[in-house]
PDB file of N, CA and C in Angstrom:
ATOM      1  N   UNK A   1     -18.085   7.700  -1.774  1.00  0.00           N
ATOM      2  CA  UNK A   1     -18.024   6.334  -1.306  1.00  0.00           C
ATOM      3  C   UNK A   1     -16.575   6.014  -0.941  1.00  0.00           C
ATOM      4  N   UNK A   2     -16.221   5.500   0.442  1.00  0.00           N
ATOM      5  CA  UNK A   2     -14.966   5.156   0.399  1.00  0.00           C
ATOM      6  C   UNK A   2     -14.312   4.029   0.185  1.00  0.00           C
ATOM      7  N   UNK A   3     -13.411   4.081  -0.388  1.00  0.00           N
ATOM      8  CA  UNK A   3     -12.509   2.478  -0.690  1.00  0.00           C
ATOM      9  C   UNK A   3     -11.514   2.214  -0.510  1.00  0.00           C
ATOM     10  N   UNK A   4     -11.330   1.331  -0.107  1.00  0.00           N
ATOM     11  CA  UNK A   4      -9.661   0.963   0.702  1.00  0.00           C
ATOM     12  C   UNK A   4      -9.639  -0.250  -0.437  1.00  0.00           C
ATOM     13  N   UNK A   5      -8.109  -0.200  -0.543  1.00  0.00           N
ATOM     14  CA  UNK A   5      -7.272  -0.846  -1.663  1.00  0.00           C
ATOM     15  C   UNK A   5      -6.096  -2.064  -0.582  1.00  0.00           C
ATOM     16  N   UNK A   6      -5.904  -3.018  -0.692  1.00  0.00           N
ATOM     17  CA  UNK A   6      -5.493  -3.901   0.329  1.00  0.00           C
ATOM     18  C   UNK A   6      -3.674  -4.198  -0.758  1.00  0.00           C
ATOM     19  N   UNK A   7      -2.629  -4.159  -0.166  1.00  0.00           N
ATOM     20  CA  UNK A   7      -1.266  -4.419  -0.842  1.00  0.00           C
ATOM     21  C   UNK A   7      -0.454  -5.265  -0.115  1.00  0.00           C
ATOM     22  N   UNK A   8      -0.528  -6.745  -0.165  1.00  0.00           N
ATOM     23  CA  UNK A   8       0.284  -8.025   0.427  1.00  0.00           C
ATOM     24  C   UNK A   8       1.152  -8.314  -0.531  1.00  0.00           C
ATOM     25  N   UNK A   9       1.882  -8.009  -1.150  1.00  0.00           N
ATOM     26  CA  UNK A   9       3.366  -8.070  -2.187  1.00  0.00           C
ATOM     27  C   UNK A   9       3.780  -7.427  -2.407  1.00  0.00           C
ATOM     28  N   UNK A  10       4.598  -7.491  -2.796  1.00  0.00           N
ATOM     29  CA  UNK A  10       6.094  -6.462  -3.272  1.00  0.00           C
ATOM     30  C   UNK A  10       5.562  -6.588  -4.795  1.00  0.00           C
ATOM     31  N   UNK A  11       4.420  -7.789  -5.165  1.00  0.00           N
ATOM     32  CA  UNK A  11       4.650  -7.849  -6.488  1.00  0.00           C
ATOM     33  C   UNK A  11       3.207  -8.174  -7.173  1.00  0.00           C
ATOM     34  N   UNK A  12       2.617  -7.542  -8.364  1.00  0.00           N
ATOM     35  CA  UNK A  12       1.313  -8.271  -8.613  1.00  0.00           C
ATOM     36  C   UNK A  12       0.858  -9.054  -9.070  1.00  0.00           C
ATOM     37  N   UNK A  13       0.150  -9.860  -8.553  1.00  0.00           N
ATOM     38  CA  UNK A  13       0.189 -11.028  -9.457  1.00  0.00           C
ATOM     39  C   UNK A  13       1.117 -12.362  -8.932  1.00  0.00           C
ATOM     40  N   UNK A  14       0.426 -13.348  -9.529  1.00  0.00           N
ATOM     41  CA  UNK A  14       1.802 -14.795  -9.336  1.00  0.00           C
ATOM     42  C   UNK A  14       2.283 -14.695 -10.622  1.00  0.00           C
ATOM     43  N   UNK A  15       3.043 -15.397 -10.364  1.00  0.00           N
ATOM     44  CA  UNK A  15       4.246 -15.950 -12.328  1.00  0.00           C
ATOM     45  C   UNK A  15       5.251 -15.686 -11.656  1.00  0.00           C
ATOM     46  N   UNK A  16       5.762 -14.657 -12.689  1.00  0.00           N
ATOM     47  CA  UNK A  16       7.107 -13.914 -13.086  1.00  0.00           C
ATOM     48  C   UNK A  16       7.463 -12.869 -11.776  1.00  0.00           C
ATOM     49  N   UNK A  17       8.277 -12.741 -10.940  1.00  0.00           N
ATOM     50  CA  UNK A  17       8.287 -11.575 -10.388  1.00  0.00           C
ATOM     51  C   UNK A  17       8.738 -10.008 -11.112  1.00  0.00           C
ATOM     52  N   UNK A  18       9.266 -10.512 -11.996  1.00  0.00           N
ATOM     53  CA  UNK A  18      10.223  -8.764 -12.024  1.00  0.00           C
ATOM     54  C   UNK A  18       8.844  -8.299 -13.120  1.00  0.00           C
ATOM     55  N   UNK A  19       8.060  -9.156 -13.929  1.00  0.00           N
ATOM     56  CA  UNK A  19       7.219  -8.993 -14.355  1.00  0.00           C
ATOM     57  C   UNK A  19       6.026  -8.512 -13.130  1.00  0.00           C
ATOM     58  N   UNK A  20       5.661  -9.089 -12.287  1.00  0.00           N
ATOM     59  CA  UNK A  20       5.096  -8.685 -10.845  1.00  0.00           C
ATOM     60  C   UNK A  20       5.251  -7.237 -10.434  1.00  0.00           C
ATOM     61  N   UNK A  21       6.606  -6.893 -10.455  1.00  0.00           N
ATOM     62  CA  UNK A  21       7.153  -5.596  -9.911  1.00  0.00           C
ATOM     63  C   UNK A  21       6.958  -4.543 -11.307  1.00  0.00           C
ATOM     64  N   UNK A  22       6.829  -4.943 -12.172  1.00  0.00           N
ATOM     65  CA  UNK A  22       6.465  -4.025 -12.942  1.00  0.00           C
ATOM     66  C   UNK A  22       4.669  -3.157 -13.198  1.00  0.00           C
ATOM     67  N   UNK A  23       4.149  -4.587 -12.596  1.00  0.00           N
ATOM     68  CA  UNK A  23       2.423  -4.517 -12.961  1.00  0.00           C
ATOM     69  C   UNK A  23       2.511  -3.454 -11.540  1.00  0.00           C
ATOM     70  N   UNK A  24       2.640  -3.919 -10.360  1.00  0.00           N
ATOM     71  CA  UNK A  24       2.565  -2.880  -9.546  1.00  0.00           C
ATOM     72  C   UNK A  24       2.798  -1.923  -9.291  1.00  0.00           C
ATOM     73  N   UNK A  25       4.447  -1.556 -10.094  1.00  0.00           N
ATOM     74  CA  UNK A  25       4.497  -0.138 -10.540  1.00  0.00           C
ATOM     75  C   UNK A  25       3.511   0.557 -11.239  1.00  0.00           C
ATOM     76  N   UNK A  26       3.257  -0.118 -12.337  1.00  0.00           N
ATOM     77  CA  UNK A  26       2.332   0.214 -13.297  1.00  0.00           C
ATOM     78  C   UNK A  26       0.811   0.531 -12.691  1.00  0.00           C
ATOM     79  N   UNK A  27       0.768   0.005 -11.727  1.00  0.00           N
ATOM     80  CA  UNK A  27      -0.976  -0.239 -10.965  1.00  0.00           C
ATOM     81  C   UNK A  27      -0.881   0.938 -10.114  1.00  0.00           C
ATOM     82  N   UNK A  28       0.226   1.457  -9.499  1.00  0.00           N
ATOM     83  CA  UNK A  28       0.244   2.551  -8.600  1.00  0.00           C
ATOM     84  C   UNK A  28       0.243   4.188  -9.363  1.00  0.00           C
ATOM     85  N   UNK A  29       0.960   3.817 -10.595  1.00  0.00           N
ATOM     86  CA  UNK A  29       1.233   5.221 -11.238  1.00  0.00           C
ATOM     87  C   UNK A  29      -0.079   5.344 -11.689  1.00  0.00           C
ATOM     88  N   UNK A  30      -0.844   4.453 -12.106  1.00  0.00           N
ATOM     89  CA  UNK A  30      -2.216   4.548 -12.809  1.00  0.00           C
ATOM     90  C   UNK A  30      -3.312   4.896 -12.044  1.00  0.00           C
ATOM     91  N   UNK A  31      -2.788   4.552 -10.818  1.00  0.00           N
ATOM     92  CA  UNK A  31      -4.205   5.021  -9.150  1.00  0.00           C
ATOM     93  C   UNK A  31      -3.829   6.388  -9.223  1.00  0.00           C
ATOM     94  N   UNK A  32      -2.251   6.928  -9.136  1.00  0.00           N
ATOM     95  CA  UNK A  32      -1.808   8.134  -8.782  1.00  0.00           C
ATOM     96  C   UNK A  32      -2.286   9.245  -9.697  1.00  0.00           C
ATOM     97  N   UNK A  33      -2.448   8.857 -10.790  1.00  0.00           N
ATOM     98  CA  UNK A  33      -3.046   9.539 -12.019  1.00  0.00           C
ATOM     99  C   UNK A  33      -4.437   9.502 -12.323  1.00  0.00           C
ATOM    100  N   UNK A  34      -5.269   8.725 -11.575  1.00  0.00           N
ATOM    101  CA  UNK A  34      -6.858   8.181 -11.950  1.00  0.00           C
ATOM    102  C   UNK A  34      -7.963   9.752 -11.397  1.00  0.00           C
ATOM    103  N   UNK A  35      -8.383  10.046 -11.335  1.00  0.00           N
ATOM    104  CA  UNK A  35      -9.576  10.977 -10.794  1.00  0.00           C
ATOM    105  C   UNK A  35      -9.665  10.483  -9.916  1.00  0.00           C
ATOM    106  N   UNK A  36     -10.268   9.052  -9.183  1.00  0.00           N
ATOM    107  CA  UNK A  36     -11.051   8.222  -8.330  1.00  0.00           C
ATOM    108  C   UNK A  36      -9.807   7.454  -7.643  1.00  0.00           C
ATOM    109  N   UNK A  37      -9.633   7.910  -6.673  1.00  0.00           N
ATOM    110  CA  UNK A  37      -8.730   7.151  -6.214  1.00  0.00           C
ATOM    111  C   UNK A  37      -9.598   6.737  -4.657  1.00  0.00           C
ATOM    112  N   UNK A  38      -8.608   5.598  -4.096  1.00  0.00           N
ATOM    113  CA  UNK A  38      -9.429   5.465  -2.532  1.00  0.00           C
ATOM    114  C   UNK A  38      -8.658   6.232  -1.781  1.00  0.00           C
ATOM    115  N   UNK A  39      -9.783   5.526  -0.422  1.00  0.00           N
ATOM    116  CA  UNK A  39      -9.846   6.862   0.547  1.00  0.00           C
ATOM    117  C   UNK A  39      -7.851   6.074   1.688  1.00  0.00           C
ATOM    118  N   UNK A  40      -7.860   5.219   1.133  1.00  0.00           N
ATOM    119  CA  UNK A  40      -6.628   4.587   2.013  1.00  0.00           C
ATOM    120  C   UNK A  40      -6.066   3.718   1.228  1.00  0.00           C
ATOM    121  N   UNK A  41      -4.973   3.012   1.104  1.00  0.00           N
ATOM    122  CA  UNK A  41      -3.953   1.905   1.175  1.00  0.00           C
ATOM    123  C   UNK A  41      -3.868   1.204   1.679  1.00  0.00           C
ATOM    124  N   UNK A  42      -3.924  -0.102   2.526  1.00  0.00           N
ATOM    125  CA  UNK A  42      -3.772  -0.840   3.349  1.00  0.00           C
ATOM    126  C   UNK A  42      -2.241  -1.766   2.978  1.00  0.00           C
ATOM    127  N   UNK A  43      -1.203  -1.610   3.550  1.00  0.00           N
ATOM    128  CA  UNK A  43       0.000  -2.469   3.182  1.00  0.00           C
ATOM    129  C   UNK A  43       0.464  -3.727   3.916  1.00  0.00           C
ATOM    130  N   UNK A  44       0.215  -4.851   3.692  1.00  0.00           N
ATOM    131  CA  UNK A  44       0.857  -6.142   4.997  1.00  0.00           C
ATOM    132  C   UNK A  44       1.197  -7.031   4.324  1.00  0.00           C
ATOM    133  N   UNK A  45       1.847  -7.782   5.021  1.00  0.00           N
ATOM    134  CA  UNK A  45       2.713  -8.958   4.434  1.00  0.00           C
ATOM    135  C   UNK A  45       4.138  -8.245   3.731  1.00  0.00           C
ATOM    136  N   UNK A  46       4.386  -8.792   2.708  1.00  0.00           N
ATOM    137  CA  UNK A  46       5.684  -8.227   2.014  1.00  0.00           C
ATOM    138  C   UNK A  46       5.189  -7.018   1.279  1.00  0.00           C
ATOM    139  N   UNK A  47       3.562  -6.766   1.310  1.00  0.00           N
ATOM    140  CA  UNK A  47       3.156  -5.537   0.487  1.00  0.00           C
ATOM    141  C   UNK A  47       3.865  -3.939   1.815  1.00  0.00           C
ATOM    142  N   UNK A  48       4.335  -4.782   2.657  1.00  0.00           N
ATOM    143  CA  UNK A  48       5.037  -3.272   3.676  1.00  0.00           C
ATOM    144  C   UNK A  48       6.452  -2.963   2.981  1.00  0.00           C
ATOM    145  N   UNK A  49       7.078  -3.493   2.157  1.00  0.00           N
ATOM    146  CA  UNK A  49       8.454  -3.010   2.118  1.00  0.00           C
ATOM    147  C   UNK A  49       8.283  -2.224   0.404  1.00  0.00           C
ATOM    148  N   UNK A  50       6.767  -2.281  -0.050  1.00  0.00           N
ATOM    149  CA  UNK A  50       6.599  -0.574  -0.700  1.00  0.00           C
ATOM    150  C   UNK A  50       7.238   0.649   0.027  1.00  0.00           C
ATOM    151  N   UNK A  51       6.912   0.421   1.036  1.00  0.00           N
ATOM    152  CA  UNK A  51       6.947   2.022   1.351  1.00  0.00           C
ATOM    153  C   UNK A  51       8.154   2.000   1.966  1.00  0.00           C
ATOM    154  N   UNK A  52       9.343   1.507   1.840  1.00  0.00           N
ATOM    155  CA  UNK A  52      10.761   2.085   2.527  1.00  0.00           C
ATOM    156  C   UNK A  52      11.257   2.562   1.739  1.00  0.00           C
ATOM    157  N   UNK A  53      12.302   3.454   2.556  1.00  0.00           N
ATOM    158  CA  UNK A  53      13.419   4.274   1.312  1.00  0.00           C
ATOM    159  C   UNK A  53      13.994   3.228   0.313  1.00  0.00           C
ATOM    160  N   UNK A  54      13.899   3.626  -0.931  1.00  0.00           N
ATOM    161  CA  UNK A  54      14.220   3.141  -1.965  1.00  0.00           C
ATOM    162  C   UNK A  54      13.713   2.257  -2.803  1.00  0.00           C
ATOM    163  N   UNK A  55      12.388   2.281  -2.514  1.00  0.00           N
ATOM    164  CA  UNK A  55      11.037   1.241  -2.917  1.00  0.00           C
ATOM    165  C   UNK A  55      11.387   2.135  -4.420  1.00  0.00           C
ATOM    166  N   UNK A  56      10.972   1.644  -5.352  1.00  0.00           N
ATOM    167  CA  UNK A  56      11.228   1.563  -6.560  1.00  0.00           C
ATOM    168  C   UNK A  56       9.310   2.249  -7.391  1.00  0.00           C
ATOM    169  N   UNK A  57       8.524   2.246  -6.407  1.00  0.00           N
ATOM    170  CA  UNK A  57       6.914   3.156  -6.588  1.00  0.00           C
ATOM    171  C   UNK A  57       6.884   3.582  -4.981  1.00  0.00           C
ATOM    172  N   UNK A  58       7.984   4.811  -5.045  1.00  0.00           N
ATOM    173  CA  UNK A  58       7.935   5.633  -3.912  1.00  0.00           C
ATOM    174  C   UNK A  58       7.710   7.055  -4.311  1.00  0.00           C
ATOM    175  N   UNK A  59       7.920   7.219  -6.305  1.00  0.00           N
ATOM    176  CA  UNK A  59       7.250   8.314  -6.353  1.00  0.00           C
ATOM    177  C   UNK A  59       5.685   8.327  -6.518  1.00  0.00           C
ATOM    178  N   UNK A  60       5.154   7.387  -6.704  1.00  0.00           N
ATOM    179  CA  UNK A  60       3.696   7.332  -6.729  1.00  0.00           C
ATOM    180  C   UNK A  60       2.959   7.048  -5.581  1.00  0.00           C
ATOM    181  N   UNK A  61       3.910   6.340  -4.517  1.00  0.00           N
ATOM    182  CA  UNK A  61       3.294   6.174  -3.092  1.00  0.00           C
ATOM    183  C   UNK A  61       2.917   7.850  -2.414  1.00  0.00           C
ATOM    184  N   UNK A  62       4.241   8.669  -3.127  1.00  0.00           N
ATOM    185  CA  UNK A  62       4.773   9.846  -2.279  1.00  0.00           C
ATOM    186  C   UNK A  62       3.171  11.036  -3.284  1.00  0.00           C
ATOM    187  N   UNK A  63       3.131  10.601  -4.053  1.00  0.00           N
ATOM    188  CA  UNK A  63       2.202  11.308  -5.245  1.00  0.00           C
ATOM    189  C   UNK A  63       0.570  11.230  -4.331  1.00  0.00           C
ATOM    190  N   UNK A  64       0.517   9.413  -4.161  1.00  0.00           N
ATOM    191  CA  UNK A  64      -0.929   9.416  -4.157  1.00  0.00           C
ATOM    192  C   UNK A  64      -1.096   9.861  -2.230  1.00  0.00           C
ATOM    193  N   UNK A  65       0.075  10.036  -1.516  1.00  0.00           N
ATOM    194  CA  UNK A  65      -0.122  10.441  -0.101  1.00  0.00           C
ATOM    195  C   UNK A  65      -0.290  12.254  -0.200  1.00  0.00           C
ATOM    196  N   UNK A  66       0.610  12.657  -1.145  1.00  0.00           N
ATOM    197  CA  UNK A  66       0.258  13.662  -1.304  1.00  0.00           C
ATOM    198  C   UNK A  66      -1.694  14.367  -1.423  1.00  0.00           C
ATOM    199  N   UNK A  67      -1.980  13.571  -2.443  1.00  0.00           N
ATOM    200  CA  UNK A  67      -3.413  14.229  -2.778  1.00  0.00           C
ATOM    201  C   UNK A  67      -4.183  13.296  -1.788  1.00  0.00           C
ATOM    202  N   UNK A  68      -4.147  13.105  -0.684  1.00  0.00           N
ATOM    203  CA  UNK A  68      -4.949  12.452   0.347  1.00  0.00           C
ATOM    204  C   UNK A  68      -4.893  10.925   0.696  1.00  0.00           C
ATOM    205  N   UNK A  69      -4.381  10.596  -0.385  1.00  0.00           N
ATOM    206  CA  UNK A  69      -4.729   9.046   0.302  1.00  0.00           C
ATOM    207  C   UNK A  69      -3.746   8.693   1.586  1.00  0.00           C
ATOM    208  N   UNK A  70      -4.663   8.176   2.530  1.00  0.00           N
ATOM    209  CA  UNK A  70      -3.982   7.641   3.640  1.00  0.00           C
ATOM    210  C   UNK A  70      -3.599   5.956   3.533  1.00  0.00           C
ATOM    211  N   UNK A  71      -1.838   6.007   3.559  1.00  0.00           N
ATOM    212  CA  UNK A  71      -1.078   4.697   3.248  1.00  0.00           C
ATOM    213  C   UNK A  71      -0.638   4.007   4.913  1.00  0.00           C
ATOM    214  N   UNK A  72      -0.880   2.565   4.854  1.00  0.00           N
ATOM    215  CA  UNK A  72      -1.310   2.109   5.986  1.00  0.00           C
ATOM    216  C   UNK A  72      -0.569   0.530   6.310  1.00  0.00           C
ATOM    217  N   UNK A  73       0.665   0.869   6.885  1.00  0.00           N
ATOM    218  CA  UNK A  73       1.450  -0.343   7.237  1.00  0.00           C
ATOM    219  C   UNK A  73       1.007  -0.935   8.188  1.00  0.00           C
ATOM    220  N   UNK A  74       0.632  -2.473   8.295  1.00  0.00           N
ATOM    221  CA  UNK A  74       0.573  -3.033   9.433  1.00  0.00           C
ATOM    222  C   UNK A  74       1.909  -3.280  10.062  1.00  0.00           C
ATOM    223  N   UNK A  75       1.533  -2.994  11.528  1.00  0.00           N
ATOM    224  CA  UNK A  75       2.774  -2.914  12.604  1.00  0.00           C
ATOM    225  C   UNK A  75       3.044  -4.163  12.379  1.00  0.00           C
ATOM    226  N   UNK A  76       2.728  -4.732  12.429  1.00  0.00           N
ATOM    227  CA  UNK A  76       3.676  -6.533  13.079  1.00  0.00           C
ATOM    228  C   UNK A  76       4.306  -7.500  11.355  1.00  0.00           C
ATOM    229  N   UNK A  77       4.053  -6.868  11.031  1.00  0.00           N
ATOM    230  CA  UNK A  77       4.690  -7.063   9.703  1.00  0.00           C
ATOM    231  C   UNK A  77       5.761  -5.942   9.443  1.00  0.00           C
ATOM    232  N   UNK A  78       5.636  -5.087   9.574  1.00  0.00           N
ATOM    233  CA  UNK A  78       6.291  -3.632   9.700  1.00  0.00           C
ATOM    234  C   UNK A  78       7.568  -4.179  10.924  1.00  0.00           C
ATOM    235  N   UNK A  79       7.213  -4.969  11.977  1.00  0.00           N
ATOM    236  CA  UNK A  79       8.175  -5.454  12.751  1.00  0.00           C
ATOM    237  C   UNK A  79       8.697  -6.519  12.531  1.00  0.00           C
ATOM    238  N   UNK A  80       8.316  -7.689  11.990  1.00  0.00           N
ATOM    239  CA  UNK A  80       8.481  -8.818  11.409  1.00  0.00           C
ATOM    240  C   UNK A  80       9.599  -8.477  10.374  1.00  0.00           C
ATOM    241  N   UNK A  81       9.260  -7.385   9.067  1.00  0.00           N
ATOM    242  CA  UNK A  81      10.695  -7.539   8.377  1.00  0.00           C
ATOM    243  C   UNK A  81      11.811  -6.420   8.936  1.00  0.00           C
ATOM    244  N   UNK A  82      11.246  -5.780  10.026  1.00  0.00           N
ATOM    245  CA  UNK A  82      12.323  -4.808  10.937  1.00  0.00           C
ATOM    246  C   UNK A  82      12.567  -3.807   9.869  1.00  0.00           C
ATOM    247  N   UNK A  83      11.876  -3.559   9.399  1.00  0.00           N
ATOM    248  CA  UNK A  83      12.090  -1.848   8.855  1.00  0.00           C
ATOM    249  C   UNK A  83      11.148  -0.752   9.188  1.00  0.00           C
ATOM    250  N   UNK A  84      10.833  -0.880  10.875  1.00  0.00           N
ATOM    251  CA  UNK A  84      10.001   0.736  10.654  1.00  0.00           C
ATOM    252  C   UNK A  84      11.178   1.768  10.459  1.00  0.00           C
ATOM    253  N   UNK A  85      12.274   1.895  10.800  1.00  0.00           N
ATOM    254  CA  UNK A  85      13.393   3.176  10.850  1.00  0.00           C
ATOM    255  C   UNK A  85      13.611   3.309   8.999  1.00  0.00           C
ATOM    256  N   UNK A  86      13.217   2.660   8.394  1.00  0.00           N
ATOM    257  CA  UNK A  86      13.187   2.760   7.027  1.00  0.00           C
ATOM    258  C   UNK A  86      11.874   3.231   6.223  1.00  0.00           C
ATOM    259  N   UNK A  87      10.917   3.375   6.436  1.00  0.00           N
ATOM    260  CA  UNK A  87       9.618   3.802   6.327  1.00  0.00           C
ATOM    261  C   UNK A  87       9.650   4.646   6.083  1.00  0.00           C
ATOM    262  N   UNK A  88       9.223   5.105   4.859  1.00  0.00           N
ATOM    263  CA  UNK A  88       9.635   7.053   3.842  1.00  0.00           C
ATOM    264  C   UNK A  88       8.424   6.877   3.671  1.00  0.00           C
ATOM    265  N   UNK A  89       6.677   6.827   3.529  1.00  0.00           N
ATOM    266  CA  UNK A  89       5.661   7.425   3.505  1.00  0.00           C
ATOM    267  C   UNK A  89       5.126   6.804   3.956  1.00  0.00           C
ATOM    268  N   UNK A  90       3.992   7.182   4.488  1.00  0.00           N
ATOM    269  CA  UNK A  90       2.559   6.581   5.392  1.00  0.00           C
ATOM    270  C   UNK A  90       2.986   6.370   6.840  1.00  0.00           C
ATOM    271  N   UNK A  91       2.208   5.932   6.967  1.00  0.00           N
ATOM    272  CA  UNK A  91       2.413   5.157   8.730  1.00  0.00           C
ATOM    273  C   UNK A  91       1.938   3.646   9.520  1.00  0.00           C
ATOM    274  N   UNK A  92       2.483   3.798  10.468  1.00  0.00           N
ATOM    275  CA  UNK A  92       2.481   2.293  11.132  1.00  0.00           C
ATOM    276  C   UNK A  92       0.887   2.438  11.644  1.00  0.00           C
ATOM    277  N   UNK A  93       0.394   1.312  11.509  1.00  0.00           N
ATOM    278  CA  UNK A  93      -0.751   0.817  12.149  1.00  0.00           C
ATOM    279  C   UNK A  93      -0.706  -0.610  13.009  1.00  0.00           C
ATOM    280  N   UNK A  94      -2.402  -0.479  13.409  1.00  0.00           N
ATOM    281  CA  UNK A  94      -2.268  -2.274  14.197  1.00  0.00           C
ATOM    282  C   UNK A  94      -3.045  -2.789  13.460  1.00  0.00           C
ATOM    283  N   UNK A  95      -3.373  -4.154  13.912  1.00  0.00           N
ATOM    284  CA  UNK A  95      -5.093  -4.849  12.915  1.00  0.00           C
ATOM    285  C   UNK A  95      -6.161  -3.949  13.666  1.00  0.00           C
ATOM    286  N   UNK A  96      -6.320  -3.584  14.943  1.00  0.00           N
ATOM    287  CA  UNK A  96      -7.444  -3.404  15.263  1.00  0.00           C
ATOM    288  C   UNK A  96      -8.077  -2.213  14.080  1.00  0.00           C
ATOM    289  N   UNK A  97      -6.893  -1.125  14.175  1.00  0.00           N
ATOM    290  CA  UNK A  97      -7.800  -0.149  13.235  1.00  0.00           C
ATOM    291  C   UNK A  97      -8.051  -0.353  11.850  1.00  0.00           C
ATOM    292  N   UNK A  98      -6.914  -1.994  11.564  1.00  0.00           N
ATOM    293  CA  UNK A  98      -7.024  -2.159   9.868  1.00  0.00           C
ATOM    294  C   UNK A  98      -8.393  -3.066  10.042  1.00  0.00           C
ATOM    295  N   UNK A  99      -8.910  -3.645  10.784  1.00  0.00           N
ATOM    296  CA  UNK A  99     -10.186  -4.047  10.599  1.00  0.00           C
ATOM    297  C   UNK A  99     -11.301  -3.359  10.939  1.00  0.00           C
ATOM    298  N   UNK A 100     -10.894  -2.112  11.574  1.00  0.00           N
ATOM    299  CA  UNK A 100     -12.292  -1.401  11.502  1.00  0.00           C
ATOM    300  C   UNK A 100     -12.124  -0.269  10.688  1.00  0.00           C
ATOM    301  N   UNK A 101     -11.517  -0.116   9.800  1.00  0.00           N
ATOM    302  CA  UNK A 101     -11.593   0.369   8.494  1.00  0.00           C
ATOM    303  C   UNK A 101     -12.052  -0.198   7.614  1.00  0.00           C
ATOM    304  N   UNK A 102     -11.408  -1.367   7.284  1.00  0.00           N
ATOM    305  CA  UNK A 102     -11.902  -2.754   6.310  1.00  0.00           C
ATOM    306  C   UNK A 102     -13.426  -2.782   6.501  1.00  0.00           C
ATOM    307  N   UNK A 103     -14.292  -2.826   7.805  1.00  0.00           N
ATOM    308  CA  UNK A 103     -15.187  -3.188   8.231  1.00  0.00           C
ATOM    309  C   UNK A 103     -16.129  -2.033   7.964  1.00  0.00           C
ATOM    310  N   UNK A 104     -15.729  -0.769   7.598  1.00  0.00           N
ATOM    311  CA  UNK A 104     -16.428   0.647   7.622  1.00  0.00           C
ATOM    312  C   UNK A 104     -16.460   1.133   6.328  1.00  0.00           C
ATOM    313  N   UNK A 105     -15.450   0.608   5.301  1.00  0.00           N
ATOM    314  CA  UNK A 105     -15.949   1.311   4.247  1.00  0.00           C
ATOM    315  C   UNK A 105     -16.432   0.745   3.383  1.00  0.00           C
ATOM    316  N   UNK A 106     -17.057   0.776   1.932  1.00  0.00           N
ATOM    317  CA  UNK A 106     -17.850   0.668   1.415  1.00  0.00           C
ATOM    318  C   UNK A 106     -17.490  -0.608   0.106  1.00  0.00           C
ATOM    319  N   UNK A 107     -16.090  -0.569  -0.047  1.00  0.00           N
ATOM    320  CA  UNK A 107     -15.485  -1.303  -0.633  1.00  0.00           C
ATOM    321  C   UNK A 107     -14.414  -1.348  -0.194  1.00  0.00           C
ATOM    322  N   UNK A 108     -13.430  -2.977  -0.339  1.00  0.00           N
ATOM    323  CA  UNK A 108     -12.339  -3.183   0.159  1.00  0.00           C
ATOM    324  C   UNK A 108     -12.004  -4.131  -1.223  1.00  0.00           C
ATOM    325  N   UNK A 109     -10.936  -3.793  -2.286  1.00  0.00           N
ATOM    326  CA  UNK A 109     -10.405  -4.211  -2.998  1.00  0.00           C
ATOM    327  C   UNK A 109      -8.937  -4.671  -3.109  1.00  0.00           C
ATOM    328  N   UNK A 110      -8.575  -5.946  -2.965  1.00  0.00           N
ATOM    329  CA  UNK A 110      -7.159  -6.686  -2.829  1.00  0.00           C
ATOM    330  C   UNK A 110      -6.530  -6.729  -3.864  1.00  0.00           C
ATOM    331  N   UNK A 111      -5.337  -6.174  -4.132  1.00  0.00           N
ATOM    332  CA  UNK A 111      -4.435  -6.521  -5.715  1.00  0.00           C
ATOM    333  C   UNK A 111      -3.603  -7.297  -4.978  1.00  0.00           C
TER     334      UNK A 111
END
């Protein structure tokens, strides 16, 4: 069954941020380590500046791209905070294909 996992923050959760940045560390090392992981990532909004050099869960981004999962920046956010030349895993996308992914698989879960 495939499942796409949706990432709009830098951080999880509302409250606290550095508390935020910790749960999401914590949420990525725990996907990276799970048996069941999904079939993609979906990253937009401020959830795109995971994946630049020096993202702070770039070894678990780099972990869970390794064993297949495909990680998935939206372009215009990706252009909006002007870091594609900074982008150390996954790749740029548009909406069209992030909604017909969203639209195709079987579950779509938002942290």
């Amino acid at each position: 069954m495939s499942k796409t996992v949706i990432i709009n923050s830098e951080v999880l959760g509302s409250g606290d941020e550095e508390l935020g940045r910790q749960l999401i560390g914590s949420f990525l090392r725990k996907l990276w380590g799970n048996s069941v992981r999904p079939s993609r990532i979906i990253f937009y909004n401020a959830g795109v500046k995971l994946l630049v050099e020096g993202s702070p869960v770039l070894d678990a981004l780099d972990g869970l791209s390794e064993q297949g999962v495909d990680l998935i920046a939206c372009g215009t956010c990706v252009t909006f905070y002007d870091i594609k030349e900074k982008i150390a895993v996954g790749r740029v996308s548009n909406m069209n294909e992030i909604v017909s992914m969203m639209m195709s698989d079987a579950a779509v879960v938002t942290v």
